[in-house]
N, C-alpha and C. Protein backbone atom coordinates (compact mmCIF):
# COMPACT_ATOMS: atom_id res chain seq x y z
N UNK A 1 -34.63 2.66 -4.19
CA UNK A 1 -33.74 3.23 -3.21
C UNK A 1 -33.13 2.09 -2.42
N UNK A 2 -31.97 2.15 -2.05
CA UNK A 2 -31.25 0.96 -1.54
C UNK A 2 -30.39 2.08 -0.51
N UNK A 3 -30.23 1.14 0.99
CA UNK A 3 -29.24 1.81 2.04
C UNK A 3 -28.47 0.62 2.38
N UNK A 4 -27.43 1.20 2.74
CA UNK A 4 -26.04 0.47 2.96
C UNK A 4 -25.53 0.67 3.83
N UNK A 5 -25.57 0.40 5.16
CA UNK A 5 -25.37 0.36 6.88
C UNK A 5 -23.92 -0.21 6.74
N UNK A 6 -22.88 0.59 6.86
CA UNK A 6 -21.49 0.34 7.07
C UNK A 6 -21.12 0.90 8.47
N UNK A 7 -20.50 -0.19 9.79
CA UNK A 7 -19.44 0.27 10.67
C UNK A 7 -18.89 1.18 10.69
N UNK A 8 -18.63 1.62 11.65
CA UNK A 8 -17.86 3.19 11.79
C UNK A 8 -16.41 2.12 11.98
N UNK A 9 -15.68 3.05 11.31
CA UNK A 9 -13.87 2.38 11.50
C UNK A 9 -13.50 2.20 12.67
N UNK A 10 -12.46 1.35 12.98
CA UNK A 10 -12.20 1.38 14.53
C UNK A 10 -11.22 2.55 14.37
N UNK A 11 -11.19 2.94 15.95
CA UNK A 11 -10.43 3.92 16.16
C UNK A 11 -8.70 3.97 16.38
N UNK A 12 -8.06 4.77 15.56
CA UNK A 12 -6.84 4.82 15.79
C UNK A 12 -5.81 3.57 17.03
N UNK A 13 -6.36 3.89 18.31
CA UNK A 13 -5.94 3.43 19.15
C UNK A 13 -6.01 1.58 18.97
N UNK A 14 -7.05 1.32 18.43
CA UNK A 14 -7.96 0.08 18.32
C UNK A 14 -7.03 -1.21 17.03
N UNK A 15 -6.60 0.07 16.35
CA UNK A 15 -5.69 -0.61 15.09
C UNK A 15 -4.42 -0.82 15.16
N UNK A 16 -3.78 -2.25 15.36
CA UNK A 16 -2.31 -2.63 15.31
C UNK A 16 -1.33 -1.95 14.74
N UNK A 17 0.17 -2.25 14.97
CA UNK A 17 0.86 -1.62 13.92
C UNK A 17 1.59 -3.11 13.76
N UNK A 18 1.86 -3.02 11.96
CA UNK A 18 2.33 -4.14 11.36
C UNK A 18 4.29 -3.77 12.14
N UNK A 19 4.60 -5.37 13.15
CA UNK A 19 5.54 -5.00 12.62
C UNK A 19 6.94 -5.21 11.37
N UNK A 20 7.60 -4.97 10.89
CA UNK A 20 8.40 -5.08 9.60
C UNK A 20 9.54 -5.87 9.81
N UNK A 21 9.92 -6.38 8.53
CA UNK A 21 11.49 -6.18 8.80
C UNK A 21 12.34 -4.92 9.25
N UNK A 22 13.08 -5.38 10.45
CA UNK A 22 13.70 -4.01 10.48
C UNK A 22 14.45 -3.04 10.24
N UNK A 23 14.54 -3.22 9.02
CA UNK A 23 15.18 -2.19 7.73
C UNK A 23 13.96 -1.46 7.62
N UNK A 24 12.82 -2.40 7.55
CA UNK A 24 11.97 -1.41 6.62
C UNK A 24 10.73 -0.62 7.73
N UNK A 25 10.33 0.56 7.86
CA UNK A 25 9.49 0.66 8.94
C UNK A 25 8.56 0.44 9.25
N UNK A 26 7.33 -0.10 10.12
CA UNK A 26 6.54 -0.47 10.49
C UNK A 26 5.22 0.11 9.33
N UNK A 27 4.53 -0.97 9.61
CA UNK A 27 2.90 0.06 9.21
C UNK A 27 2.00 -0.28 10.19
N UNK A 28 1.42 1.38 10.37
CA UNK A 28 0.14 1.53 11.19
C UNK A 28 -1.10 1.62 10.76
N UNK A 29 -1.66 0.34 11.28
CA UNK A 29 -2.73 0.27 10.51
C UNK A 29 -3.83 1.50 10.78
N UNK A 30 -3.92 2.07 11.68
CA UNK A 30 -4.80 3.44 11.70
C UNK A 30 -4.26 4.12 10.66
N UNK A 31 -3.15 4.35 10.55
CA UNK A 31 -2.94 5.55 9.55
C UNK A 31 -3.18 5.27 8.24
N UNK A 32 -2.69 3.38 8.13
CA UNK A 32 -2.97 2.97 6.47
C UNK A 32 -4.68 3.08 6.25
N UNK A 33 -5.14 2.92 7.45
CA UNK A 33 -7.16 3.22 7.35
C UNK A 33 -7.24 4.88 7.17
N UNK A 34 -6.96 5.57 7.54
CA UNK A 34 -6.84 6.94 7.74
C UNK A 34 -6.34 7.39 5.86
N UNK A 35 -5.47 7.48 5.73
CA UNK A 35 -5.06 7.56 4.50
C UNK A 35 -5.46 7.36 3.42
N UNK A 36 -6.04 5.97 3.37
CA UNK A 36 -6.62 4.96 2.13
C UNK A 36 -8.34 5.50 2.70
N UNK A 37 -9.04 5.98 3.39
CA UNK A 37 -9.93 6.37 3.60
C UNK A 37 -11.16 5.36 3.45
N UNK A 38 -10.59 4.20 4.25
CA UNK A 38 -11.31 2.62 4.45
C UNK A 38 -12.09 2.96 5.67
N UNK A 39 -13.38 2.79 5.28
CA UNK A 39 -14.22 2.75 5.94
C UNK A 39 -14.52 0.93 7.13
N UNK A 40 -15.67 1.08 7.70
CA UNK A 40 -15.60 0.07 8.76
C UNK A 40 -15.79 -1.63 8.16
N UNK A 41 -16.47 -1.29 6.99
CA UNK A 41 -16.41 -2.88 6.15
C UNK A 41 -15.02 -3.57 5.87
N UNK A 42 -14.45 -2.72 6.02
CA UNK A 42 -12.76 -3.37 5.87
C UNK A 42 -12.59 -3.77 7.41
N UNK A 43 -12.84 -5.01 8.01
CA UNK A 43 -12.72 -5.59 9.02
C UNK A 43 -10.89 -5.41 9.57
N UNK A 44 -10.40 -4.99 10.63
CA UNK A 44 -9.34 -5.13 11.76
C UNK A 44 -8.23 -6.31 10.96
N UNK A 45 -8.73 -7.51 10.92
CA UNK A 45 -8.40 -8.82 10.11
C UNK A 45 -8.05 -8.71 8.88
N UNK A 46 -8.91 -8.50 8.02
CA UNK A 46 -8.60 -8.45 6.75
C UNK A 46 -7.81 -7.20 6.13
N UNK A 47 -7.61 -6.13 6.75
CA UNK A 47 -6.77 -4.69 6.65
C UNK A 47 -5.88 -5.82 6.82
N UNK A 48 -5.29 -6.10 7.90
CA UNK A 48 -4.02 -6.76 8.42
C UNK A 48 -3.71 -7.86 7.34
N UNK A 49 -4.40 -8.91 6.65
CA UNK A 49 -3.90 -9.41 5.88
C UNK A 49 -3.16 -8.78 4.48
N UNK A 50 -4.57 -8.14 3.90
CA UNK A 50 -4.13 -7.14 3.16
C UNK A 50 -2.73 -6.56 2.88
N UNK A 51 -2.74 -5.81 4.34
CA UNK A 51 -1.34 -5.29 4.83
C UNK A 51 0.06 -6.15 4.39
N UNK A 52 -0.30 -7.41 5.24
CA UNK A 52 0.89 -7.91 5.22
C UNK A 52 1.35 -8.44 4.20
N UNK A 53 0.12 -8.85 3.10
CA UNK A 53 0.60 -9.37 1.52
C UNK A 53 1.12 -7.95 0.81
N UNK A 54 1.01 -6.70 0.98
CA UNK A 54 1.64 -5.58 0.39
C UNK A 54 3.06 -5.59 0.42
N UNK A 55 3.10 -5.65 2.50
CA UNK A 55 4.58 -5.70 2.97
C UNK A 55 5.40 -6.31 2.54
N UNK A 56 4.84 -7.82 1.99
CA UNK A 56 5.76 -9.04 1.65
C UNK A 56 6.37 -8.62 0.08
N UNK A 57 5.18 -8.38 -0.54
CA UNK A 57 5.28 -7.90 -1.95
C UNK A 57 6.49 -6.58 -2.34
N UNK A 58 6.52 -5.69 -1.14
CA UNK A 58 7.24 -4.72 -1.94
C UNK A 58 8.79 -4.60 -1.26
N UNK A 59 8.85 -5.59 0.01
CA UNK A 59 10.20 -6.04 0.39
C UNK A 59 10.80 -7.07 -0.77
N UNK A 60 9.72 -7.81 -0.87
CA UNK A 60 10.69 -8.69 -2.08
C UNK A 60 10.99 -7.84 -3.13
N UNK A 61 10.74 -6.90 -3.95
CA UNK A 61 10.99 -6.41 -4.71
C UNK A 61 12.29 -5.54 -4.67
N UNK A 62 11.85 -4.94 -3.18
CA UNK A 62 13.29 -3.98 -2.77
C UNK A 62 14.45 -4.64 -2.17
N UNK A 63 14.56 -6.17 -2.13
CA UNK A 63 15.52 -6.72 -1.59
C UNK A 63 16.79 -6.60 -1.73
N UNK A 64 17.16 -6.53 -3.11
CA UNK A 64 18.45 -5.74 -3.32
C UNK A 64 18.80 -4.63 -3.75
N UNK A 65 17.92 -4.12 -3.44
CA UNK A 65 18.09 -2.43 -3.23
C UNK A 65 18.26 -2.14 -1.52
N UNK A 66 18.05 -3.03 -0.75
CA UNK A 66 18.17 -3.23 0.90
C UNK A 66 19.32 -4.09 0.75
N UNK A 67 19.97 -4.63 -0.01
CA UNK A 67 21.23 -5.34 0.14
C UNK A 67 22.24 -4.70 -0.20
N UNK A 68 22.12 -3.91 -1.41
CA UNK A 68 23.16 -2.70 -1.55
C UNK A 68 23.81 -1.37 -0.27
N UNK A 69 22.53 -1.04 0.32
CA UNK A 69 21.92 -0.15 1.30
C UNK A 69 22.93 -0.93 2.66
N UNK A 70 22.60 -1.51 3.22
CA UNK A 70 23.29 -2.85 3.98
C UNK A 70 24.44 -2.58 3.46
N UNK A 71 25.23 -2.90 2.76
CA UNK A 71 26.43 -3.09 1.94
C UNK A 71 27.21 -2.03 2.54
N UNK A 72 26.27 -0.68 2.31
CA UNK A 72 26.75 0.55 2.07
C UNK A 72 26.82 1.29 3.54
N UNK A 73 26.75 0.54 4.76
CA UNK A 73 26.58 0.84 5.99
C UNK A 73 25.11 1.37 6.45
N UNK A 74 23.87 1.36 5.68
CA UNK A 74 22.58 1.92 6.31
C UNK A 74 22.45 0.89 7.14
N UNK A 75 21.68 0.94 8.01
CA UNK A 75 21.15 0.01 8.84
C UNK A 75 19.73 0.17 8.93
N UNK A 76 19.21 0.97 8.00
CA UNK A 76 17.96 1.26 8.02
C UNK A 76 17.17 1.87 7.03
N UNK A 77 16.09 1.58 6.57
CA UNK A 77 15.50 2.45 5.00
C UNK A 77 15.32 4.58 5.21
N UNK A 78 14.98 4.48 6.78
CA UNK A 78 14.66 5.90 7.38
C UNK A 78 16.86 6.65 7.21
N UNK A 79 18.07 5.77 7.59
CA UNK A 79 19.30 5.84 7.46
C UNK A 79 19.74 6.74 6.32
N UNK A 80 19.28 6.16 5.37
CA UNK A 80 19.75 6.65 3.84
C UNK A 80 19.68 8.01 3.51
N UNK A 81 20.72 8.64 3.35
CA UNK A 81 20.40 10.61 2.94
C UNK A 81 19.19 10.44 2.02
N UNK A 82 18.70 11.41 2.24
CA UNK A 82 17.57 11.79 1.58
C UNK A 82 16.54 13.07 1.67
N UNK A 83 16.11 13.46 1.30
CA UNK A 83 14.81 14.76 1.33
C UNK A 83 14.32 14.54 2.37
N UNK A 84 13.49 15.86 2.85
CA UNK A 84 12.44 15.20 3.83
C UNK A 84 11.30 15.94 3.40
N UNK A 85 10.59 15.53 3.86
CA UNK A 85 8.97 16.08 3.78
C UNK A 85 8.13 15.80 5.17
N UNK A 86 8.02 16.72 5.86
CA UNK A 86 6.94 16.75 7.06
C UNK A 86 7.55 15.60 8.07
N UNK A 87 9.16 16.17 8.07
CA UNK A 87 10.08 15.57 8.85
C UNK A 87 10.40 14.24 8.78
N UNK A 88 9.83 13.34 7.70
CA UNK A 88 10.31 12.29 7.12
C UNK A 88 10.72 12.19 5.63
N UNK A 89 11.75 10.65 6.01
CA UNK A 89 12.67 10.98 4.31
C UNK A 89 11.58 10.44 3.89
N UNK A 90 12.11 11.01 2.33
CA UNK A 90 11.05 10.63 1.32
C UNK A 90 10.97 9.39 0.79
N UNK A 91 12.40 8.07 1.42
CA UNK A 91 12.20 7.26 0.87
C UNK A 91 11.19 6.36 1.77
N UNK A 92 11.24 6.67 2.85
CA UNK A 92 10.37 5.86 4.26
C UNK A 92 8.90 6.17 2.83
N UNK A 93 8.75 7.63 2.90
CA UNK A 93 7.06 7.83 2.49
C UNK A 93 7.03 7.32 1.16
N UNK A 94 7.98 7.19 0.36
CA UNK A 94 7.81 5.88 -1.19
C UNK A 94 7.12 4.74 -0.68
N UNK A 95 8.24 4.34 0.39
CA UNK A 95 7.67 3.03 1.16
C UNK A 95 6.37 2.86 1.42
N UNK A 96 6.09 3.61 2.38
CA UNK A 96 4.71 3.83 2.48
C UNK A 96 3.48 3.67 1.70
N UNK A 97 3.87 4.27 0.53
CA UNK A 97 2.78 4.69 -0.74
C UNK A 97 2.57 3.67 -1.34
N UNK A 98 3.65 2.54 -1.43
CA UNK A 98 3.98 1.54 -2.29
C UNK A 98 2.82 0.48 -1.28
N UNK A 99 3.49 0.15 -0.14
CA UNK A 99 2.96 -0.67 0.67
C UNK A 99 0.95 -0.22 0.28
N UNK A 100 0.76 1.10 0.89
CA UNK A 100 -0.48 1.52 0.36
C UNK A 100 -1.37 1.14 -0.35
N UNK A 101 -0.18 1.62 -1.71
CA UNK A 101 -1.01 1.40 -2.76
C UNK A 101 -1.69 -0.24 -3.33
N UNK A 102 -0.44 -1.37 -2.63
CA UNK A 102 -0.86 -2.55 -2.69
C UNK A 102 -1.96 -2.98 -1.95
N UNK A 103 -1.87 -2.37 -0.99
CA UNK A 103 -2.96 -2.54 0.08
C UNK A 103 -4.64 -2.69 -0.68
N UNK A 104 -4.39 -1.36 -1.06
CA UNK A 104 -5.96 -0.63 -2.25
C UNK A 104 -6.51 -1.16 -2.95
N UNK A 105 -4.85 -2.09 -4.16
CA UNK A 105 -5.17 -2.57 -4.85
C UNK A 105 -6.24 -3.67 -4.92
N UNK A 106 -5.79 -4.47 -3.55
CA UNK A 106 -6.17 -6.31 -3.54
C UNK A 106 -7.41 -5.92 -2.75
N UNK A 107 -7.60 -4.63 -1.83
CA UNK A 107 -9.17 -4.66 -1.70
C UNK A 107 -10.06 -4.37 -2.39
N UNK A 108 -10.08 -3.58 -3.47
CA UNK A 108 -10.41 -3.10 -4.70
C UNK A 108 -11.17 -4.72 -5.30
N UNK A 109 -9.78 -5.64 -5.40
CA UNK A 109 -9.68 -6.43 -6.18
C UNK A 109 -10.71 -8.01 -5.24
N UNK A 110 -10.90 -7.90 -4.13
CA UNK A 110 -11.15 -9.19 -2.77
C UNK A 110 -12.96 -8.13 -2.66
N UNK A 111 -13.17 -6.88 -2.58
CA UNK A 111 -14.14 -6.54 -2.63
C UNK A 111 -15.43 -6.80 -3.62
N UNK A 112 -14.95 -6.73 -4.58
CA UNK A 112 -15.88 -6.67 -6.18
C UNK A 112 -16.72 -7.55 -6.22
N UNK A 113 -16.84 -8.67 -5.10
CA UNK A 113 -17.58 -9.62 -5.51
C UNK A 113 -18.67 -9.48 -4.41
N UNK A 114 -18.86 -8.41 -3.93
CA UNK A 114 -19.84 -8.49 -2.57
C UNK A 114 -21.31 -8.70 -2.70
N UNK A 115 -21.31 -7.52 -3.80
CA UNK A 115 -22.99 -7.23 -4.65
C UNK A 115 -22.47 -8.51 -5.99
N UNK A 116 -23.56 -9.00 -5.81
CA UNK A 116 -23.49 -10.46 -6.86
C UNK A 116 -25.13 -9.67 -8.01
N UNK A 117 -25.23 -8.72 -7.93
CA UNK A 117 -26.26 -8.57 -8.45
C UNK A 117 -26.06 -7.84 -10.08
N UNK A 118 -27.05 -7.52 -10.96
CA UNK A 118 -26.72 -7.66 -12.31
C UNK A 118 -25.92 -5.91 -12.14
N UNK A 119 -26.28 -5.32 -11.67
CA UNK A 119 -25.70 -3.92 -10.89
C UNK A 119 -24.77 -3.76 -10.58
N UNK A 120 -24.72 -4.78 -9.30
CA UNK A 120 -22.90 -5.54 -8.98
C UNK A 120 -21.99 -5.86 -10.00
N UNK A 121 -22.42 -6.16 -11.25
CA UNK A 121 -21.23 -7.18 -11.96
C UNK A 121 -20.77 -5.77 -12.75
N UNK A 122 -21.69 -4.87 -12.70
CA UNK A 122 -21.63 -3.41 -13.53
C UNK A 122 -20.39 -2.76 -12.92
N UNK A 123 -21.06 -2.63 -11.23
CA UNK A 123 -19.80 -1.86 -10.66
C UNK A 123 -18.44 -2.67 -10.32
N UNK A 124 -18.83 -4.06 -10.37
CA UNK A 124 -17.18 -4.80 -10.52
C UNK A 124 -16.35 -4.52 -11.51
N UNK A 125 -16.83 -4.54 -12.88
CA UNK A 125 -16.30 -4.18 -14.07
C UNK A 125 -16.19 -2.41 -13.97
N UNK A 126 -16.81 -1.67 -13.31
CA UNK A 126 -16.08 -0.37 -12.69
C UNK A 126 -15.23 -0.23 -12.07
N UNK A 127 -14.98 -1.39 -11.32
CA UNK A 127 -13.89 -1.03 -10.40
C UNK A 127 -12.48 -1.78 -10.92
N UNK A 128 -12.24 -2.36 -11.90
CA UNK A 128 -10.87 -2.74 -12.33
C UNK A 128 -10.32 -2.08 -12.81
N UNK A 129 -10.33 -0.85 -13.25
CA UNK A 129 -9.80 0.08 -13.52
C UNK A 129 -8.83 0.80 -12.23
N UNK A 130 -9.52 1.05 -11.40
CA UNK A 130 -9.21 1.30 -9.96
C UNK A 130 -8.09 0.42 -9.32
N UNK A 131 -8.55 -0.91 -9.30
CA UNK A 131 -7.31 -1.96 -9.01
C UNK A 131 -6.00 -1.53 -9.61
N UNK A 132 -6.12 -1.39 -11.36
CA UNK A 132 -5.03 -1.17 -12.12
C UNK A 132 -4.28 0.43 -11.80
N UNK A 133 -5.32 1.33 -11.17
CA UNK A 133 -4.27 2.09 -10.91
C UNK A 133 -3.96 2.66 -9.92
N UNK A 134 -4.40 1.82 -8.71
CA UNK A 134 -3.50 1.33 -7.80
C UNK A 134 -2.08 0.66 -7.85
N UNK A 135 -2.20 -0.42 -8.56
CA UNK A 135 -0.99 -0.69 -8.75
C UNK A 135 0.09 -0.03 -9.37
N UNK A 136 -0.69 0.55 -10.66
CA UNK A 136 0.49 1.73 -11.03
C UNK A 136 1.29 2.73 -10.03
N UNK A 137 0.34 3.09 -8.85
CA UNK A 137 0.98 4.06 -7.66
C UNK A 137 1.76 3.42 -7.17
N UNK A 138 1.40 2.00 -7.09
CA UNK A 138 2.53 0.77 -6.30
C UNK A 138 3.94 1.08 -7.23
N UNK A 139 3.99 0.76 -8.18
CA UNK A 139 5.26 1.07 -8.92
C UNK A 139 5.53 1.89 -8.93
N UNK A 140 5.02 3.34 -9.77
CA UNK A 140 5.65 4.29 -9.71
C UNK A 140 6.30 4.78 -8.36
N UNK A 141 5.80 4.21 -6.60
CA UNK A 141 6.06 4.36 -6.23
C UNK A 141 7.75 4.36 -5.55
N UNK A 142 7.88 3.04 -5.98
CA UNK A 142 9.01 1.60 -6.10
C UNK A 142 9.66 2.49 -7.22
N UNK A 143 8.92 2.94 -8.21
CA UNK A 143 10.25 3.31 -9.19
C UNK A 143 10.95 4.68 -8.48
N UNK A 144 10.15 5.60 -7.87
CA UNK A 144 10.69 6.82 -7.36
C UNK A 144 11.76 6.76 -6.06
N UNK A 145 11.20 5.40 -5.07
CA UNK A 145 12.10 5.17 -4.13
C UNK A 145 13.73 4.30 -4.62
N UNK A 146 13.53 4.19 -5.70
CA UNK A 146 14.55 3.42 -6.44
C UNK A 146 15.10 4.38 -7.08
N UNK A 147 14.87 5.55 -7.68
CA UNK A 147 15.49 7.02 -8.66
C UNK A 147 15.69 6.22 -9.88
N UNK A 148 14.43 5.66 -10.10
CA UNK A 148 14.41 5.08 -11.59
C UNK A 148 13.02 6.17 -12.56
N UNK A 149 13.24 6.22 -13.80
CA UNK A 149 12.14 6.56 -13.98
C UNK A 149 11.23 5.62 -13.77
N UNK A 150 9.78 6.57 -14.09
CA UNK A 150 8.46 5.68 -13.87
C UNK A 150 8.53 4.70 -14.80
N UNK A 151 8.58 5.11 -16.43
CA UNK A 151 8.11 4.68 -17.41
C UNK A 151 9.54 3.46 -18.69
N UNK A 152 9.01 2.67 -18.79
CA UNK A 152 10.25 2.28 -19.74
C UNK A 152 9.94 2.04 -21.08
N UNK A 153 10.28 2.41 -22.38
CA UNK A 153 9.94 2.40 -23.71
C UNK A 153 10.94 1.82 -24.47
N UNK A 154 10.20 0.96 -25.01
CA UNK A 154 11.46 0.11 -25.55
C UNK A 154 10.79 0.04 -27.53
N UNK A 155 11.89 0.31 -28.00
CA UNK A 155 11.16 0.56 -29.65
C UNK A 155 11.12 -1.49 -29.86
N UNK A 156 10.25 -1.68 -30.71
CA UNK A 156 9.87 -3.10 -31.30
C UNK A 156 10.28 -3.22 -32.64
């Protein structure tokens, strides 16, 4: 039998909000803890790094898709016609999911090495699977806020 004494999360109030470029909207880190359902071992610090290597990651990607946007008079990613869902556009919550899902990924991926034990190396090699489809949510996310399909097939 083995117990595992994990921190209670900090509380909403307690957690920063990343701020963005301002095209793109902020992230709160309570809600990205709230959401991703990160418990208290994910230290204040390392969420926030986390965070901000997502942010960096999926602005660069959307850069000229924010340069077109720009072009086109938005002044903002929330600007752009779009759907809404629970009073936000759906491209803000792509955003979101994307940022998210990177988030998941690299803790997934920065975690695995905690338990060094022959058990540990079991559930590390359990958990890359998890990493990988995280990242897939990262894209597909990026592909949906883009109105691309998910998938691309190319015959050989």
């Amino acid at each position: 039998m083995s117990f595992l004494a994990t921190t209670s999360p900090p509380t909403s109030t307690s957690e920063p909000v990343i701020e963005n470029d301002p095209w793109f909207p902020e992230i709160d880190l309570g809600a990205l803890r709230a959401a991703c359902r990160l418990d208290g071992t994910v230290t204040v610090a390392r969420l926030r790094e986390a965070a901000t290597a997502a942010i960096l990651s999926v602005n660069r990607e959307l850069a000229t898709f924010k340069a077109r946007q720009l072009a086109a008079g938005f002044e903002a990613l929330a600007d752009i016609p779009a759907d809404q869902v629970g009073r936000s556009s759906v491209l803000v919550l792509h955003y979101r999911r994307a940022v998210y899902s990177g988030v998941q990924a690299e803790l997934v991926e920065e975690y695995r090495d905690m338990d060094t034990t022959g058990k540990g190396d079991k559930n590390a090699d359990a958990m890359e699977p998890r990493a990988d489809t995280h990242r897939r949510n990262m894209r597909w996310a990026l592909s949906d806020l883009l109105g691309q399909p998910r998938t691309t097939v190319e015959l050989i």
